[in-house]
C-alpha atoms as a PDB file:
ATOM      1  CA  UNK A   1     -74.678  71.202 -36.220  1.00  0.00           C
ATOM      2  CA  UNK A   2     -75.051  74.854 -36.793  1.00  0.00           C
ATOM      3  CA  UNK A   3     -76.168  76.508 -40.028  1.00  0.00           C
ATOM      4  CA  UNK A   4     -76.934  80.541 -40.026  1.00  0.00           C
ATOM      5  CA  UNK A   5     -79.623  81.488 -42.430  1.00  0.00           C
ATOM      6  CA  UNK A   6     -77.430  82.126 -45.407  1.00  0.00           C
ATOM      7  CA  UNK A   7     -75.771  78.768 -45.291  1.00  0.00           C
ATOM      8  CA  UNK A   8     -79.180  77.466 -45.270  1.00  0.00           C
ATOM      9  CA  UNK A   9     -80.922  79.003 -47.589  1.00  0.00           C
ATOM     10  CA  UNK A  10     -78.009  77.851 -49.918  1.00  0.00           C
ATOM     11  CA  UNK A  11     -78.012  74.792 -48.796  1.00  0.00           C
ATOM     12  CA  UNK A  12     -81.826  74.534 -49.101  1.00  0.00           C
ATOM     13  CA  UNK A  13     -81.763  76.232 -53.030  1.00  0.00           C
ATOM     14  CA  UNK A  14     -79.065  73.797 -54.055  1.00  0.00           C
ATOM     15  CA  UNK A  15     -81.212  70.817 -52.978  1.00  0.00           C
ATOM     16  CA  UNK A  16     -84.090  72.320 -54.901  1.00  0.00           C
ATOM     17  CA  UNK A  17     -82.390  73.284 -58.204  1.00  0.00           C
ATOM     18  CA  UNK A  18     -80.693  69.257 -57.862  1.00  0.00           C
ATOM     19  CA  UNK A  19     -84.066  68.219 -57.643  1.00  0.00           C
ATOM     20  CA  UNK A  20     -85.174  70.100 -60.496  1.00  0.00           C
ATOM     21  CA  UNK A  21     -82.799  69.095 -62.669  1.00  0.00           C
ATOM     22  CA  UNK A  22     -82.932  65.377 -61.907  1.00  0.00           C
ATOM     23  CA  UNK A  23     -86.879  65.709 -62.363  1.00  0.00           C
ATOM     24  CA  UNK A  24     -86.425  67.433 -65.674  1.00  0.00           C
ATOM     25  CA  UNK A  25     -84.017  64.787 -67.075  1.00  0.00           C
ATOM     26  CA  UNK A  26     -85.773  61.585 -65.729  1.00  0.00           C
ATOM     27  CA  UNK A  27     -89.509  62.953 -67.321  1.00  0.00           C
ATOM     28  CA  UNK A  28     -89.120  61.188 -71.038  1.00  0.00           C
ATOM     29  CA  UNK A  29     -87.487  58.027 -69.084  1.00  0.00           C
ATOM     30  CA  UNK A  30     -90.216  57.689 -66.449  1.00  0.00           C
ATOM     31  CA  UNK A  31     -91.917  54.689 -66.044  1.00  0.00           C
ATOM     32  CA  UNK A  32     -88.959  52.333 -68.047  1.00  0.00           C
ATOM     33  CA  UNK A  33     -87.544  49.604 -66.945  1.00  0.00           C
ATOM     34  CA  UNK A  34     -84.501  49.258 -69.878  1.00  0.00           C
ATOM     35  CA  UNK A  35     -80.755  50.927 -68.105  1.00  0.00           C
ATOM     36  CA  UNK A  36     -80.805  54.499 -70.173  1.00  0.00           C
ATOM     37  CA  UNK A  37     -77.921  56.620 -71.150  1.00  0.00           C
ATOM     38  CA  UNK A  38     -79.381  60.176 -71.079  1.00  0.00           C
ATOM     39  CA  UNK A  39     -75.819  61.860 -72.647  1.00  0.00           C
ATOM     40  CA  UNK A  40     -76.842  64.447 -74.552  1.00  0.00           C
ATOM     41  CA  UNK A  41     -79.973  65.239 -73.249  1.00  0.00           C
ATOM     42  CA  UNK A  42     -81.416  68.768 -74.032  1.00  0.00           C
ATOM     43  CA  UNK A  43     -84.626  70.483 -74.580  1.00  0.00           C
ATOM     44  CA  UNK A  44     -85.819  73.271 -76.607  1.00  0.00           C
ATOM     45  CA  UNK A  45     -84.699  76.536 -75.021  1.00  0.00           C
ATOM     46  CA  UNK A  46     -86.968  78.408 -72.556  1.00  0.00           C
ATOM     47  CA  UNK A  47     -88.820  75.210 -72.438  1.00  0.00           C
ATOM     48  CA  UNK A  48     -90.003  73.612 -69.605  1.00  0.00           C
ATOM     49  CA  UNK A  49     -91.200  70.070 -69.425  1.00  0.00           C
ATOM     50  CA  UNK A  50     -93.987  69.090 -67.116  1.00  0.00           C
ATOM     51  CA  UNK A  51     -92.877  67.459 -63.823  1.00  0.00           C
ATOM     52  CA  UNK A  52     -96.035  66.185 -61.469  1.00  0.00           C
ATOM     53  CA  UNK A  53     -93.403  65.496 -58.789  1.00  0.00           C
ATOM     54  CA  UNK A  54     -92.284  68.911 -58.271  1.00  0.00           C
ATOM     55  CA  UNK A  55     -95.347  70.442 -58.931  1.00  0.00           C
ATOM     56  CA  UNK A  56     -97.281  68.392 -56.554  1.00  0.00           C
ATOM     57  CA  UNK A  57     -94.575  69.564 -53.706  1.00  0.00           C
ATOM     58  CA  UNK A  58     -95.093  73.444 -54.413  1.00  0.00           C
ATOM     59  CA  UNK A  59     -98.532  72.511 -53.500  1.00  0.00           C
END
């Protein structure tokens, strides 16, 4: 397989802004064990919850 840089850096930012989003929604959920239906999920704008995952990884 061969990627030049530009395909990888998209590739690469793409897999990080997934991440971030899945991080952002699953932080109120975290830790239950019921099935959850997260329609509708939003947060207050310019707000950004805290996520030790990703935060622990830019470390």
């Amino acid at each position: 397989m061969k990627l030049n840089a530009q395909k990888f850096r998209d590739q690469l930012y793409a897999c990080w802004i997934g991440k971030n989003i899945g991080g952002t929604m699953g932080t109120p959920y975290e830790g239950g064990r019921e099935a959850l239906d997260i329609q509708g999920f939003v947060t207050k704008p310019n707000e950004v919850l805290p996520n030790d995952d990703l935060d622990l990884q830019l470390v």
